[in-house]
C-alpha atoms as a PDB file:
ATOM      1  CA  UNK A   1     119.841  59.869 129.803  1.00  0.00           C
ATOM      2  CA  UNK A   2     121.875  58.469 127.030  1.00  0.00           C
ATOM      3  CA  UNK A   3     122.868  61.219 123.727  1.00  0.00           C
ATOM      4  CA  UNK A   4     120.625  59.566 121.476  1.00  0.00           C
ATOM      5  CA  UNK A   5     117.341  59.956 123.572  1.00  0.00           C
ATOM      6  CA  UNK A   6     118.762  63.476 124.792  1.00  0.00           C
ATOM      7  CA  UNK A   7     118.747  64.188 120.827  1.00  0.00           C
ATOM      8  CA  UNK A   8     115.326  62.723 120.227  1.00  0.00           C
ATOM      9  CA  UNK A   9     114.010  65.257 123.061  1.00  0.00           C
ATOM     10  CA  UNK A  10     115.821  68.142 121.735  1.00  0.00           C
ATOM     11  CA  UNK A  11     114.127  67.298 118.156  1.00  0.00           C
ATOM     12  CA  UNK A  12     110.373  66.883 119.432  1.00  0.00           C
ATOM     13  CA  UNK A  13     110.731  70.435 121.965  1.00  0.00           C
ATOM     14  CA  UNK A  14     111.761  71.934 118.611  1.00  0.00           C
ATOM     15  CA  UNK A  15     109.029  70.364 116.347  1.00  0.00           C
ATOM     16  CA  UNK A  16     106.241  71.292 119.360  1.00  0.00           C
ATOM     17  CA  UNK A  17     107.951  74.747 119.078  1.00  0.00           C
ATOM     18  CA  UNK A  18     107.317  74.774 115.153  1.00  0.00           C
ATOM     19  CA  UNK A  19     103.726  73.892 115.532  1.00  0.00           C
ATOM     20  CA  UNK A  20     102.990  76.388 117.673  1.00  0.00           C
ATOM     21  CA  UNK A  21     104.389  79.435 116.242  1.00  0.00           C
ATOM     22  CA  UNK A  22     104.297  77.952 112.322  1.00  0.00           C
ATOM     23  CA  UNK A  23     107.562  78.140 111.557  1.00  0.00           C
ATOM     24  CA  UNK A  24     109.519  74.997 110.720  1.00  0.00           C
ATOM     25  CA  UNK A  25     113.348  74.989 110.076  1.00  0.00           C
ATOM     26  CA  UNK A  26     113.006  78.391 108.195  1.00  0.00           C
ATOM     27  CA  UNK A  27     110.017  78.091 106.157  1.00  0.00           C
ATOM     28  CA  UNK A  28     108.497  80.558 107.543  1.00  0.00           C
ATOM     29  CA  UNK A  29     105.088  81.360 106.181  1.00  0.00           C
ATOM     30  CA  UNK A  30     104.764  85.369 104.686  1.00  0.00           C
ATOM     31  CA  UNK A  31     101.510  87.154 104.157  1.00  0.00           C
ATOM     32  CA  UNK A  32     101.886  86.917 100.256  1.00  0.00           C
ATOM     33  CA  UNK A  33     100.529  90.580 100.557  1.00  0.00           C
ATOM     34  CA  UNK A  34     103.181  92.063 102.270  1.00  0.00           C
ATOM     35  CA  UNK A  35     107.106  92.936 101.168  1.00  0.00           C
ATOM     36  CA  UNK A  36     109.952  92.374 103.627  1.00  0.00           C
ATOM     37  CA  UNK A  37     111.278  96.160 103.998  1.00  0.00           C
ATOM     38  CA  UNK A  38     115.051  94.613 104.910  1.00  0.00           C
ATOM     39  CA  UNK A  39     114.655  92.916 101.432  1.00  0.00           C
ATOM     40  CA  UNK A  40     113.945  96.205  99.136  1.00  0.00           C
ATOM     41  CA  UNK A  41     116.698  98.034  97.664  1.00  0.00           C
ATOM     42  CA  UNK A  42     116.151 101.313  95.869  1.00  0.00           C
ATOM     43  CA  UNK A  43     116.617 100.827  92.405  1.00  0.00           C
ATOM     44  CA  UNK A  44     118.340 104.020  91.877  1.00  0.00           C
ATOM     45  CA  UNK A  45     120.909 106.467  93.294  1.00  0.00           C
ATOM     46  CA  UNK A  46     119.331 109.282  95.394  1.00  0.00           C
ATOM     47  CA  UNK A  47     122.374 111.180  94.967  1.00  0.00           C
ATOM     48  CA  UNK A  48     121.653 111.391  90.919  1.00  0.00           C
ATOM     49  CA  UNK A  49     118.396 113.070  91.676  1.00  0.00           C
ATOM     50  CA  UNK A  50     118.820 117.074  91.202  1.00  0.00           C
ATOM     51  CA  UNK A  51     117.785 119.327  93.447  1.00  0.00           C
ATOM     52  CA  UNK A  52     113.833 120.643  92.571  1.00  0.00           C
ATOM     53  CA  UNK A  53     113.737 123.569  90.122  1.00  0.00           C
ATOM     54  CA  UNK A  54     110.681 124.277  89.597  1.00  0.00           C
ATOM     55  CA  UNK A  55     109.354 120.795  87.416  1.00  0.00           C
ATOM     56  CA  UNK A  56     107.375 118.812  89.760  1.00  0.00           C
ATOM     57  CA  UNK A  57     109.092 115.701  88.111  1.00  0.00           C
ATOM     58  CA  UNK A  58     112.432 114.241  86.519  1.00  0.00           C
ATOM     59  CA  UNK A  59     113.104 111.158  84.480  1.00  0.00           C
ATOM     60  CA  UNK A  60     115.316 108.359  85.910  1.00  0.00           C
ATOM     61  CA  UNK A  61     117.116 105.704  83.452  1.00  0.00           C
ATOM     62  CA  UNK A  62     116.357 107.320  80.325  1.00  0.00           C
ATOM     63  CA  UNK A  63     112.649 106.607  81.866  1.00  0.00           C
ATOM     64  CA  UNK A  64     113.471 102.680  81.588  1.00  0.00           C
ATOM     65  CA  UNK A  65     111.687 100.632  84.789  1.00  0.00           C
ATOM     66  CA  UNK A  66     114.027  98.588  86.551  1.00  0.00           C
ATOM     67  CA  UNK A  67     112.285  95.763  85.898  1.00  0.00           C
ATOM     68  CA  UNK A  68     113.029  92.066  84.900  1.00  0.00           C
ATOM     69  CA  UNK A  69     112.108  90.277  81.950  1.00  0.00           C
ATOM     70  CA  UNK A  70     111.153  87.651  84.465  1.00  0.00           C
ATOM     71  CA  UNK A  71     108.621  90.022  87.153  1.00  0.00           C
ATOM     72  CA  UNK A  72     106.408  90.404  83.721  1.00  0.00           C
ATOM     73  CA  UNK A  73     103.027  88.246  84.552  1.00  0.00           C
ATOM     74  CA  UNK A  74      99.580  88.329  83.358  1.00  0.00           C
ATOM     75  CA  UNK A  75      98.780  87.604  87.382  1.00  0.00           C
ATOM     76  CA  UNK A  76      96.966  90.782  89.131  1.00  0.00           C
ATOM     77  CA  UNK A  77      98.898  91.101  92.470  1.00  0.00           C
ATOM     78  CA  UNK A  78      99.431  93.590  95.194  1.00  0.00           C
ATOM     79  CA  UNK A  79     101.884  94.138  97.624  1.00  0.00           C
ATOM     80  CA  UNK A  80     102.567  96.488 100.221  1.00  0.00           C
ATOM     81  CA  UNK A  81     105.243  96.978 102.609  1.00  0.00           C
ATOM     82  CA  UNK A  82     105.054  97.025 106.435  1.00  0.00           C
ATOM     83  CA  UNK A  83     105.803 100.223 108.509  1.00  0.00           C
ATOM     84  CA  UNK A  84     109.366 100.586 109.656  1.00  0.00           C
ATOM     85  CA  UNK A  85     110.263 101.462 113.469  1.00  0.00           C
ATOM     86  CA  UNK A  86     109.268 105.090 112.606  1.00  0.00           C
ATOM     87  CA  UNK A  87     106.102 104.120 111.058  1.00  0.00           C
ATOM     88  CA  UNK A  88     106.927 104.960 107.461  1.00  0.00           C
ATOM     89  CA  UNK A  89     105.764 103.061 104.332  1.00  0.00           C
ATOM     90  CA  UNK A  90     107.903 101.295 102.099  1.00  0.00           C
ATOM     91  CA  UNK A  91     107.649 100.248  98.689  1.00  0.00           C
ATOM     92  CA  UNK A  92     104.585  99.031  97.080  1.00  0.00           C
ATOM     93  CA  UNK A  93     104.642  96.652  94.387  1.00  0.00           C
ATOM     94  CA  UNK A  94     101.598  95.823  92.407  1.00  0.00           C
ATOM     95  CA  UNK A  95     100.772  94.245  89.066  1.00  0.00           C
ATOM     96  CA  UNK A  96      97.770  96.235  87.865  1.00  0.00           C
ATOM     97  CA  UNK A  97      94.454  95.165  86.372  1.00  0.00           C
ATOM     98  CA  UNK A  98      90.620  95.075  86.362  1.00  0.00           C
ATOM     99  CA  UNK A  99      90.895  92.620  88.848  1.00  0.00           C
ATOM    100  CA  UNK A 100      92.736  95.197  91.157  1.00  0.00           C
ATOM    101  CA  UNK A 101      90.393  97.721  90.474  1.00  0.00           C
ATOM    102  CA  UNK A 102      87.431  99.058  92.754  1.00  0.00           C
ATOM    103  CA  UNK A 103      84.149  97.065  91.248  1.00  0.00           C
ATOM    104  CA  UNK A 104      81.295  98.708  90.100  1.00  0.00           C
ATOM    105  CA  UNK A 105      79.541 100.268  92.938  1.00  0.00           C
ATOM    106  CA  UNK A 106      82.582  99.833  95.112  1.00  0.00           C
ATOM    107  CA  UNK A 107      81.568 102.628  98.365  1.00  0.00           C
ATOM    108  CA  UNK A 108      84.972 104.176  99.120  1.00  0.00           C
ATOM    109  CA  UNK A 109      85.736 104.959 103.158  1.00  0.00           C
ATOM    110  CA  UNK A 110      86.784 107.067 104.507  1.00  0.00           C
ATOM    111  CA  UNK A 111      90.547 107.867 105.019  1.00  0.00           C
ATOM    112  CA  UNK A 112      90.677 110.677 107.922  1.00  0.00           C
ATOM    113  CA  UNK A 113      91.310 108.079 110.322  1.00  0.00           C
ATOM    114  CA  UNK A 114      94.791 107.714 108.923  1.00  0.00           C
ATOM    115  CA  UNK A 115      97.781 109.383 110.120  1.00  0.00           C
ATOM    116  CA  UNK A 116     101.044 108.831 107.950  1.00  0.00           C
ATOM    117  CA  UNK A 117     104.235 109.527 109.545  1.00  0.00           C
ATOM    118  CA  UNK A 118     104.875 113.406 109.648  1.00  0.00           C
ATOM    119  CA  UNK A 119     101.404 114.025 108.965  1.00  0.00           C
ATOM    120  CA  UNK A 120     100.043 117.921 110.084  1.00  0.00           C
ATOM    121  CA  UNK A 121      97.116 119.871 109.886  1.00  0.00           C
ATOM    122  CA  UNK A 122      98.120 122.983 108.108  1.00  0.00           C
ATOM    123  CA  UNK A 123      96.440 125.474 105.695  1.00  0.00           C
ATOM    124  CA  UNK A 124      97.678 127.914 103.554  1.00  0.00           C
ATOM    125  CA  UNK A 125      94.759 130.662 101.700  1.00  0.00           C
ATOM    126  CA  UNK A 126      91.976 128.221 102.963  1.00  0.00           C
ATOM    127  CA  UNK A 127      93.374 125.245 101.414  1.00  0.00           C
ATOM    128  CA  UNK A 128      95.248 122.314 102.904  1.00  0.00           C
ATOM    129  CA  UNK A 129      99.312 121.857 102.688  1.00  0.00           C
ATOM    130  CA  UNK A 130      98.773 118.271 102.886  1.00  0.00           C
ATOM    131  CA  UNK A 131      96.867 115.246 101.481  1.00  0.00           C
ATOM    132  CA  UNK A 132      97.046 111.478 102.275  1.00  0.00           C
ATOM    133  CA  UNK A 133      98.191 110.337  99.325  1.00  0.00           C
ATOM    134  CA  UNK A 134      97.701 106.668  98.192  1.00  0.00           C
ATOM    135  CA  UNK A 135     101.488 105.425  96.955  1.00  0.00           C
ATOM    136  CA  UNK A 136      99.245 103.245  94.697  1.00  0.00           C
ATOM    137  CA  UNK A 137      96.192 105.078  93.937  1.00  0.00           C
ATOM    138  CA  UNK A 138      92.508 103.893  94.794  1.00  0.00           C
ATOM    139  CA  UNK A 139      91.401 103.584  91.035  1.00  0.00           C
ATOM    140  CA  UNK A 140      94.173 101.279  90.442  1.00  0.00           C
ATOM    141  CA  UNK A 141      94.296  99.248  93.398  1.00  0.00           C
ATOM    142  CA  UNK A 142      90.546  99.680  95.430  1.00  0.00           C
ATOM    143  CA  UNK A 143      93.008 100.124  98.561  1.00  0.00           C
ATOM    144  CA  UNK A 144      91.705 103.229 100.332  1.00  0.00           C
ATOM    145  CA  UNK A 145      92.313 103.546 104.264  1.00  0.00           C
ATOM    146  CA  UNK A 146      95.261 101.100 104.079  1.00  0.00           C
ATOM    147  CA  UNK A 147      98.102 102.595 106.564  1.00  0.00           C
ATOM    148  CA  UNK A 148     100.859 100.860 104.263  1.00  0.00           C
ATOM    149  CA  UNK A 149      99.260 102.929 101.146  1.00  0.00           C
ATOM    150  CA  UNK A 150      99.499 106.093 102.642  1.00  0.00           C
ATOM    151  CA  UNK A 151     101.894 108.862 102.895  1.00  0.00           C
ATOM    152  CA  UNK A 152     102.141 112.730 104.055  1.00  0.00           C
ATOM    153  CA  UNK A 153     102.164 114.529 100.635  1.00  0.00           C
ATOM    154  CA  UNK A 154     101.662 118.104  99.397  1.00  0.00           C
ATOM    155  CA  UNK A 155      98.318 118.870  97.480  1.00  0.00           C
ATOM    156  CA  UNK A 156     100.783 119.992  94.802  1.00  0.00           C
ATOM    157  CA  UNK A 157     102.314 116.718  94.884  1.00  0.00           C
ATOM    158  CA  UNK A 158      99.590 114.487  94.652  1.00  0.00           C
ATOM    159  CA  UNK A 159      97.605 117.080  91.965  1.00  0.00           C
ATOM    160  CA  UNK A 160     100.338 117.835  89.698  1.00  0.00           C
ATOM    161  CA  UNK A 161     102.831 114.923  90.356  1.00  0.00           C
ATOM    162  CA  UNK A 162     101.116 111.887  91.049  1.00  0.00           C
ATOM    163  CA  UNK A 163      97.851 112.459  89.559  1.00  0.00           C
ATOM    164  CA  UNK A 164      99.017 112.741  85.448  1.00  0.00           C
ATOM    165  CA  UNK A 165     100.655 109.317  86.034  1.00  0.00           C
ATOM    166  CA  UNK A 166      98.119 107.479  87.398  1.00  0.00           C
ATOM    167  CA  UNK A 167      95.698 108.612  84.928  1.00  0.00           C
ATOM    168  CA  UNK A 168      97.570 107.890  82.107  1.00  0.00           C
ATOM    169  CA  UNK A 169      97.868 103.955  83.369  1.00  0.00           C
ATOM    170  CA  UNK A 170      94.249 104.255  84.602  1.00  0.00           C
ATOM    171  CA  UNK A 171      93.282 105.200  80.852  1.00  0.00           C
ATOM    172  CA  UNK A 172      95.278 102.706  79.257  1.00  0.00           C
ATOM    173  CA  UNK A 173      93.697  99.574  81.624  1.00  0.00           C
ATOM    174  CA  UNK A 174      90.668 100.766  81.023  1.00  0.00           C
ATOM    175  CA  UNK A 175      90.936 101.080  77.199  1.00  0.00           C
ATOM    176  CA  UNK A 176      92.815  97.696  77.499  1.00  0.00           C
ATOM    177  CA  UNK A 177      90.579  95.426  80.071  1.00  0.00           C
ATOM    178  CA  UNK A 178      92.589  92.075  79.422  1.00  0.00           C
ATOM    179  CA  UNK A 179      96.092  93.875  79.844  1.00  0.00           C
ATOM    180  CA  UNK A 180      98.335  94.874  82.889  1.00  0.00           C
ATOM    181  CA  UNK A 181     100.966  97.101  84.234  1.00  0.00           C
ATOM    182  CA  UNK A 182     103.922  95.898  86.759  1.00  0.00           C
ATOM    183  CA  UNK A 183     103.344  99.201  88.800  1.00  0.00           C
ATOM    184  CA  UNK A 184     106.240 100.163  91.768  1.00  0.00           C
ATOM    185  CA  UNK A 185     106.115 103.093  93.864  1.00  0.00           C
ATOM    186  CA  UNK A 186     108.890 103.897  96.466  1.00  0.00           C
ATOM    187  CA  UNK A 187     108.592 106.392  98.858  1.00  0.00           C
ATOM    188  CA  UNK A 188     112.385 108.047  99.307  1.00  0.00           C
ATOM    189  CA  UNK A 189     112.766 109.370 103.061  1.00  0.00           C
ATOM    190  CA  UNK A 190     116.321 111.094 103.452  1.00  0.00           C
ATOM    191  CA  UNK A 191     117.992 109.444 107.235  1.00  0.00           C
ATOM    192  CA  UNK A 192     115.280 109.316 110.097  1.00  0.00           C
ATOM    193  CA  UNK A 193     113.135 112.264 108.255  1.00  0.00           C
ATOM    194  CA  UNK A 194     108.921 111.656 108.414  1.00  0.00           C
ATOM    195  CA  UNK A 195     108.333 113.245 105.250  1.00  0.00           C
ATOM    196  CA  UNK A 196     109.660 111.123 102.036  1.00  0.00           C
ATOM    197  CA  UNK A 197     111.335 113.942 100.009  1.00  0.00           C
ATOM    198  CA  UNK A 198     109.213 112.461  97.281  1.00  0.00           C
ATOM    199  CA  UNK A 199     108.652 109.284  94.956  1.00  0.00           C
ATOM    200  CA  UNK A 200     109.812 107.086  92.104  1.00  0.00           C
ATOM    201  CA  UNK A 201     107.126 105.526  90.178  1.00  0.00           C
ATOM    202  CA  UNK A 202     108.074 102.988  87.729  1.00  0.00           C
ATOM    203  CA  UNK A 203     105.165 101.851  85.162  1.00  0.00           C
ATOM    204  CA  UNK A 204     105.531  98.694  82.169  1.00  0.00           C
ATOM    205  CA  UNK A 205     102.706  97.051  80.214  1.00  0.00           C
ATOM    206  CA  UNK A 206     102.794  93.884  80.299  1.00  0.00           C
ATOM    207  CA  UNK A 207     101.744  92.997  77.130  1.00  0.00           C
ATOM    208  CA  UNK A 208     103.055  95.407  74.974  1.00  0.00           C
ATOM    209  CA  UNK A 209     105.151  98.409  75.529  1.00  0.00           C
ATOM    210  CA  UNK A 210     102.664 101.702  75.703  1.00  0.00           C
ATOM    211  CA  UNK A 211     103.080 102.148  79.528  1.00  0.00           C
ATOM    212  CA  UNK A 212     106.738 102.903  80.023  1.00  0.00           C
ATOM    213  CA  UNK A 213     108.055 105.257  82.555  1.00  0.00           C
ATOM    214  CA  UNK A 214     110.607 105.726  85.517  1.00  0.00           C
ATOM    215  CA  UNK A 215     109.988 108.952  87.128  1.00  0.00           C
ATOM    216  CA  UNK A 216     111.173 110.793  90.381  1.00  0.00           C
ATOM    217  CA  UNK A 217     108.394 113.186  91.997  1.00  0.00           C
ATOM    218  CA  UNK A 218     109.132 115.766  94.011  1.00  0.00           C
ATOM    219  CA  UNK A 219     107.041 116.313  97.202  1.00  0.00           C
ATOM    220  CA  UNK A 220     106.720 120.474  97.618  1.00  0.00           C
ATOM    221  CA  UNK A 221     104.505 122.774  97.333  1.00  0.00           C
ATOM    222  CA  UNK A 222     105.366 126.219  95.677  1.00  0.00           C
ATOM    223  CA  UNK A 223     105.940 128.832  98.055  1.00  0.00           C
ATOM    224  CA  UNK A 224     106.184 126.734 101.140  1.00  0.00           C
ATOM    225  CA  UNK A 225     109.157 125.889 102.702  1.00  0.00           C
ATOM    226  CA  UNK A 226     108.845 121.744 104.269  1.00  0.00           C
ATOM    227  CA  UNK A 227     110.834 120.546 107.608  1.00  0.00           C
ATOM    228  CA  UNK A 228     110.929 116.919 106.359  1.00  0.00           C
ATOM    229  CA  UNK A 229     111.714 115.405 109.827  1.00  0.00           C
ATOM    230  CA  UNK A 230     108.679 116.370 111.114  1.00  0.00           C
ATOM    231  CA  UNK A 231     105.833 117.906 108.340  1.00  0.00           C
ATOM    232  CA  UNK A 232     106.345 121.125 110.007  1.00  0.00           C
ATOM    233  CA  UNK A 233     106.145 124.162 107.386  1.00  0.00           C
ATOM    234  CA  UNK A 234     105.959 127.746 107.006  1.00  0.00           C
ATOM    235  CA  UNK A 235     105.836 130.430 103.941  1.00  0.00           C
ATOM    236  CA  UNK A 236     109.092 131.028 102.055  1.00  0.00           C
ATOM    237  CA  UNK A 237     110.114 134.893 102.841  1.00  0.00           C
END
């Protein structure tokens, strides 16, 4: 067989290749939905972060997003990163809006089904350690039992951490219905630990500047004591 028609093989067994699997010569077609977890970078030193004193919350950046001028749009998107290897989430990236909102009427499901990495079944005084908290939360987003939305957090953490932020952008859409907020969460697990140690959420308007913040959350719970690599816990002495 002569080079040129061993070459012209070569090139169609690729091309049939392509058309089956949908990839051709590296434009490879993405789920617009999902992020690339080998692609995110954590827009902040964990090392800067003190240790938890006692505020549920710190400022990071002078509470300046690390955003671009160029990721502000007027386009409602969402974006959610797939599990790694140990079945943790990653980042989730949104730009927020009525159109990313639950609808009127909108029946939420259930969420019991879902078990984030690290998650336990634990009470302390008749109430649980643990909630499965939404990294971008239902009101904002209408994603409820989505595995790549969910994380093992402390009722603390999602009540007194969490909560206050997502109002305060909740508020503002909803006094605002043609305006939007670039919204990122990223869930910060030290090494191969289950349990993120807790959050940043970074917030901007789009259109003007009201919604501005760049905060770290901490993910305790007063007066229990959290194994990270596994959810375990017990009472402090």
């Amino acid at each position: 067989m002569s080079k040129r028609k061993t070459k012209k093989l070569i090139t169609s067994i690729i091309f049939l290749i392509a058309i089956i699997t949908g990839v051709y010569f590296g434009n490879i077609e993405l789920d617009e939905n999902v992020l690339d977890n080998a692609t995110q970078e954590v827009s902040y030193n964990l090392g800067e972060i003190p240790e938890y004193n006692g505020e549920i919350y710190v400022t990071i950046n002078n509470n300046i997003p690390n955003f671009e001028q160029s990721d502000l749009t007027n386009e409602c998107f969402e974006k959610y990163s797939k599990l790694d290897k140990l079945g943790r989430c990653g980042v989730a990236y949104a730009n927020l809006g009525k159109d990313t909102m639950p609808k009127e009427g909108e029946k939420r499901t259930s969420i019991s089904h879902i078990y984030p990495s690290g998650w336990q079944s634990v009470e302390y005084n008749g109430k649980s350690l643990y909630n499965r908290c939404h990294l971008i939360a239902y009101s904002l987003s209408a994603e409820n039992a989505n595995k790549q939305n969910l994380i093992t957090g402390t009722n603390y953490f999602n009540t007194s951490g969490m909560l206050p932020f997502e109002t305060k952008v909740l508020n503002y859409l909803k006094e605002n219905e043609d305006n939007h907020v670039l919204y990122r969460v990223t869930p910060i697990f030290e090494g191969n630990n289950l349990v993120a140690s807790g959050v940043q959420i970074e917030a901007q308007s789009v259109e003007n500047n009201e919604i501005c913040f760049n905060v770290y959350i901490y993910n305790v719970q007063p007066n229990i004591e959290i194994d990270y690599s596994n959810g375990y816990s017990k009472l402090k002495q």
